[in-house]
N, C-alpha and C. Protein backbone atom coordinates (compact mmCIF):
# COMPACT_ATOMS: atom_id res chain seq x y z
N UNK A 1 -42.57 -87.91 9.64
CA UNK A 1 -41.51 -87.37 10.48
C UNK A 1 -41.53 -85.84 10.41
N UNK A 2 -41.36 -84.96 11.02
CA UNK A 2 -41.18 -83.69 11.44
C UNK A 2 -39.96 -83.18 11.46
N UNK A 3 -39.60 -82.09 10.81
CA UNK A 3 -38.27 -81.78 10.75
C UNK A 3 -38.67 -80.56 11.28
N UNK A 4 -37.31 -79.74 11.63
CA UNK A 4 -37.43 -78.72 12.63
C UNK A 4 -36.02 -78.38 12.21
N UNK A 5 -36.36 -77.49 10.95
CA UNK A 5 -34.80 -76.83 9.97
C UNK A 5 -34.62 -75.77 11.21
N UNK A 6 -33.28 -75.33 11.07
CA UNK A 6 -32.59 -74.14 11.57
C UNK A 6 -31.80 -73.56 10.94
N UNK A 7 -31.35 -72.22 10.27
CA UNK A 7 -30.79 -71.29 9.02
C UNK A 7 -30.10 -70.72 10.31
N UNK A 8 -28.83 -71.25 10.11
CA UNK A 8 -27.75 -70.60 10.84
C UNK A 8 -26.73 -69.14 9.81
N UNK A 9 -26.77 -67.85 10.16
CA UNK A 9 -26.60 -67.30 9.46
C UNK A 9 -25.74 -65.88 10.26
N UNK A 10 -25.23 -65.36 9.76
CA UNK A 10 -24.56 -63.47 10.30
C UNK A 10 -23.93 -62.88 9.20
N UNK A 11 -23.04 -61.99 9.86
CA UNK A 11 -22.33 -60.66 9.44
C UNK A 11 -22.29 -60.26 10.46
N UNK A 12 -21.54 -59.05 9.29
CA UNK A 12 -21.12 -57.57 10.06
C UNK A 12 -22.19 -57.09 10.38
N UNK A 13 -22.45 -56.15 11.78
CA UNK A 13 -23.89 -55.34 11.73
C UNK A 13 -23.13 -53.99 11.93
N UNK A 14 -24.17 -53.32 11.60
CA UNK A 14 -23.74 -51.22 12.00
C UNK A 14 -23.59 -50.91 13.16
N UNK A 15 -24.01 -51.48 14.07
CA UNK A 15 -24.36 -51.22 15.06
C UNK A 15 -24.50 -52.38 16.09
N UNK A 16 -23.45 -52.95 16.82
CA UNK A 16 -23.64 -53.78 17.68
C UNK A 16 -24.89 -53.73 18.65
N UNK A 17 -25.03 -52.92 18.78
CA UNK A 17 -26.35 -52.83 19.93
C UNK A 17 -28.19 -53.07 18.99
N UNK A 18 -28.18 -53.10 17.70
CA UNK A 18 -28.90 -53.15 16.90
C UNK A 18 -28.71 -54.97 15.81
N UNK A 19 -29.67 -55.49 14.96
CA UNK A 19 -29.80 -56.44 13.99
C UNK A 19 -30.17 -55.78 13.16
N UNK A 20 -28.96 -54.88 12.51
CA UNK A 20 -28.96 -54.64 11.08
C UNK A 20 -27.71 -54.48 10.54
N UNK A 21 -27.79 -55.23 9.41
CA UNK A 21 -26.22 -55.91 8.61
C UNK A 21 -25.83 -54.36 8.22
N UNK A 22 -24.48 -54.34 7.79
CA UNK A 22 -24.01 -53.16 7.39
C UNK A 22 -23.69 -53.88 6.18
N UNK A 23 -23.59 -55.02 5.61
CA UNK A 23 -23.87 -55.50 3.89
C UNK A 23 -24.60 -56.30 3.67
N UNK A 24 -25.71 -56.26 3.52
CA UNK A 24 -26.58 -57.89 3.20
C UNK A 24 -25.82 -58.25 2.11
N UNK A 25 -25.02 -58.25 1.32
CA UNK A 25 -24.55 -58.88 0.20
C UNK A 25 -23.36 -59.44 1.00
N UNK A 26 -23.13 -59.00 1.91
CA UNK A 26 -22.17 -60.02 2.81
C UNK A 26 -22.49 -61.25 3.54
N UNK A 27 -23.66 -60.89 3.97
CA UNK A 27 -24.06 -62.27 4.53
C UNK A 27 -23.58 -63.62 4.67
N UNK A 28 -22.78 -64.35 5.95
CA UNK A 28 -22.46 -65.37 5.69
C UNK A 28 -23.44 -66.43 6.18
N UNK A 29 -24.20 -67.37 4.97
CA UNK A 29 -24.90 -68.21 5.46
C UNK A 29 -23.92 -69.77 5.66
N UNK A 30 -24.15 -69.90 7.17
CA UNK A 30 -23.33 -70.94 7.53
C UNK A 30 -23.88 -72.22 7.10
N UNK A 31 -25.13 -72.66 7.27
CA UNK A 31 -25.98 -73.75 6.46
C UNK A 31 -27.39 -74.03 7.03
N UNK A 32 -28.04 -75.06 6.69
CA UNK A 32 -29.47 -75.45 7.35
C UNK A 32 -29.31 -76.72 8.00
N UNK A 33 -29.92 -76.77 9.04
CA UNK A 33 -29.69 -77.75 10.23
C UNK A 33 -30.92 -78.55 10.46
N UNK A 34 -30.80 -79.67 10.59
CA UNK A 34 -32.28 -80.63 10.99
C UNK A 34 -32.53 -80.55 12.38
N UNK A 35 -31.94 -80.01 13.03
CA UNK A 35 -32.47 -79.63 14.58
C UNK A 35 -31.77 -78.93 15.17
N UNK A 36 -32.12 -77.89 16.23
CA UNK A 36 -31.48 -77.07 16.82
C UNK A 36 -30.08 -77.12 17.74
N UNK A 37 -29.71 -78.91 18.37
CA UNK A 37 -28.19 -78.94 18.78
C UNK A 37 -27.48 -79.16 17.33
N UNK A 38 -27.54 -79.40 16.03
CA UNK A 38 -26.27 -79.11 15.44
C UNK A 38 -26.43 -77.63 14.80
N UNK A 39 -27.49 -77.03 15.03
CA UNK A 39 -27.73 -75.80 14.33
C UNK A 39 -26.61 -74.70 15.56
N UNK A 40 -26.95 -74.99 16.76
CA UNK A 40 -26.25 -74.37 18.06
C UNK A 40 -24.77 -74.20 17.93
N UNK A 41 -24.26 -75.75 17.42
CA UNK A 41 -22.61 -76.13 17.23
C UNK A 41 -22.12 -75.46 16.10
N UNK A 42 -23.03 -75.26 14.66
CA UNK A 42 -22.89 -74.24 14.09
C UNK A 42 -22.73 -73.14 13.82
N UNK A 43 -23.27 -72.31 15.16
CA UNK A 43 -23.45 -71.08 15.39
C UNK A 43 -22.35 -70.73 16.25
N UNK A 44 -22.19 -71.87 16.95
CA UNK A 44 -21.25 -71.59 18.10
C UNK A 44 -20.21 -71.23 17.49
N UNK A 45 -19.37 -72.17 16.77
CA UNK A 45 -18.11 -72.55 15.83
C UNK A 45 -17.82 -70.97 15.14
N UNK A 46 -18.73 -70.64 14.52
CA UNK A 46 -19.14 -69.35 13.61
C UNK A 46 -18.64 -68.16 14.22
N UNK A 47 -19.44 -68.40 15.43
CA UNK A 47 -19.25 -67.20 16.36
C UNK A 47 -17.81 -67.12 17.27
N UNK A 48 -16.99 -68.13 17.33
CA UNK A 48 -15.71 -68.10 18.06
C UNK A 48 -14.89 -67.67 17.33
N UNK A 49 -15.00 -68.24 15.94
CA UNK A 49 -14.14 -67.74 14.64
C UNK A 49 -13.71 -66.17 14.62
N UNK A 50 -15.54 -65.41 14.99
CA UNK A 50 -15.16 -64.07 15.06
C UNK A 50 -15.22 -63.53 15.93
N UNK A 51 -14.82 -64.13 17.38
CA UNK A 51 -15.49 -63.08 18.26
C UNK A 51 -14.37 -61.55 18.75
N UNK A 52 -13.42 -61.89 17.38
CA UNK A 52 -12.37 -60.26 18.00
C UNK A 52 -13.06 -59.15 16.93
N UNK A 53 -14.50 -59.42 16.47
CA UNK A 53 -15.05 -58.18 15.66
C UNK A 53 -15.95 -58.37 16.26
N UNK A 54 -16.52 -56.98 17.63
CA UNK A 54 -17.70 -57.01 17.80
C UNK A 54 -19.04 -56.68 17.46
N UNK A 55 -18.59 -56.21 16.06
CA UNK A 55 -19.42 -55.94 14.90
C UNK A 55 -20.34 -56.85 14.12
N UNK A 56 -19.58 -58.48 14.22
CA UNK A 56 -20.02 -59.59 14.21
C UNK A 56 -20.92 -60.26 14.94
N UNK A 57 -21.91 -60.87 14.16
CA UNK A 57 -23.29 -61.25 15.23
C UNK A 57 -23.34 -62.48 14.08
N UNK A 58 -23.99 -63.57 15.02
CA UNK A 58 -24.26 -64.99 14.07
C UNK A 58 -25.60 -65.14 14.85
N UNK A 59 -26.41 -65.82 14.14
CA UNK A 59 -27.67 -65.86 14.58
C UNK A 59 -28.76 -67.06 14.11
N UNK A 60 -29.41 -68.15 14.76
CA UNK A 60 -30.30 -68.99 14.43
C UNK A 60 -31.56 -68.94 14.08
N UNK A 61 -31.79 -69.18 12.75
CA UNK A 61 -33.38 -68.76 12.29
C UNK A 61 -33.83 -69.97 12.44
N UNK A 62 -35.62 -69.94 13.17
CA UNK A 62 -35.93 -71.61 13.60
C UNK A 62 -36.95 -71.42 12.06
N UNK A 63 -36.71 -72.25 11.28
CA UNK A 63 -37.70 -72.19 10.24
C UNK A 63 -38.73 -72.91 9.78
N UNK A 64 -38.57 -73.78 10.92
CA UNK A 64 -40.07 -74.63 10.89
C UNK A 64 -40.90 -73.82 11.46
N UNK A 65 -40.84 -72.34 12.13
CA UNK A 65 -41.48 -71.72 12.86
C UNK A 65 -42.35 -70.76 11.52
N UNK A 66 -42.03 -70.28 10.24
CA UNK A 66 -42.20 -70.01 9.77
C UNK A 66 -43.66 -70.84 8.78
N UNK A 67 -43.54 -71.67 9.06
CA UNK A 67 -44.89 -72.54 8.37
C UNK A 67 -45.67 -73.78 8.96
N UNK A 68 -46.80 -73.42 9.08
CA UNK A 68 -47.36 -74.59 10.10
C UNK A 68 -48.04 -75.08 8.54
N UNK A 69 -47.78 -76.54 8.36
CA UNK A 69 -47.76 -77.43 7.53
C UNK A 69 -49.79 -78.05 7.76
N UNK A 70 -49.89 -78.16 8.91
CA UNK A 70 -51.55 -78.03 9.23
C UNK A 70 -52.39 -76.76 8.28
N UNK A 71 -52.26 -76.06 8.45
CA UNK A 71 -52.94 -75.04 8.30
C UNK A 71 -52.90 -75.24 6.43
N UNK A 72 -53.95 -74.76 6.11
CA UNK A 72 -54.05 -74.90 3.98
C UNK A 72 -53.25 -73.91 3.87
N UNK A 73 -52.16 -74.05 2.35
CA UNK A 73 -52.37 -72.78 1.98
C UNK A 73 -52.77 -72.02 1.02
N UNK A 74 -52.97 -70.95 0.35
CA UNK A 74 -53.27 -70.22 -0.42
C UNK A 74 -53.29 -70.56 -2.06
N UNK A 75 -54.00 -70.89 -3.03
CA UNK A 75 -53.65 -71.21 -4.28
C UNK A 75 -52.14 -70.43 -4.73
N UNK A 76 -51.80 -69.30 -4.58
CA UNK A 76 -50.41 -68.50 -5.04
C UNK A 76 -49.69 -69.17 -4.23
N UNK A 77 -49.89 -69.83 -2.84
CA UNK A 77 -48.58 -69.71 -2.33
C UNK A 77 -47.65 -71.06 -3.12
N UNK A 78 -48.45 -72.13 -3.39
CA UNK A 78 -47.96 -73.56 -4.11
C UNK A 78 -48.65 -73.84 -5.46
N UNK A 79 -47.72 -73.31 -6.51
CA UNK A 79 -47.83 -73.17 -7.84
C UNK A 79 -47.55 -74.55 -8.27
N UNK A 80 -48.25 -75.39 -9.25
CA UNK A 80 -48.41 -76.67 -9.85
C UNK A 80 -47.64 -76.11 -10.88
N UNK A 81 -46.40 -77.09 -10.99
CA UNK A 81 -45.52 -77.60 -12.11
C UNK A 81 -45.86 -77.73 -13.45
C-alpha cells in the first residue's frame, strides 16, 4: 500500500508577502495526514482559526514527495540498529 503523508503546519511569518516564520520555535505543527483531503480539512480548520492575523500562514507539506522509496539509498542515509 502507498501512503501519501501530508505535514500540515504554520505560524506567524515577517512578512506576509514572503515564507519566512518570524519564530521557528513557534511553529504550530497541526499533525501528519495519510492523504491530502484530511490533510486540506486540517489546514483549512487551522487557517479559519486565524484568519484575523494576516501574519498567519498554514501550509501543506506533501511528504511522500520527499522520498521516492524505488530509488536505493545511500549506506548513511539507513543506519542498522
Amino acid at each position: 500500500m502507498i501512503q501519501r503523508l501530508h505535514l500540515v503546519f504554520g505560524g506567524e511569518l515577517i512578512d506576509p508577502t514572503k515564507n519566512a516564520f518570524k519564530d521557528v520555535d513557534a511553529i504550530d505543527i497541526v499533525g501528519m495526514f495519510p492523504n491530502y483531503e484530511t490533510a486540506y480539512n486540517a489546514w483549512k480548520a487551522a487557517a479559519q482559526r486565524t484568519v484575523d492575523n494576516a501574519h498567519m500562514r498554514y501550509f501543506i507539506a506533501h511528504i511522500h514527495r520527499l522520498r521516492d522509496e524505488e530509488v536505493e539509498t545511500s549506506k548513511t542515509e539507513e543506519l542498522d540498529p
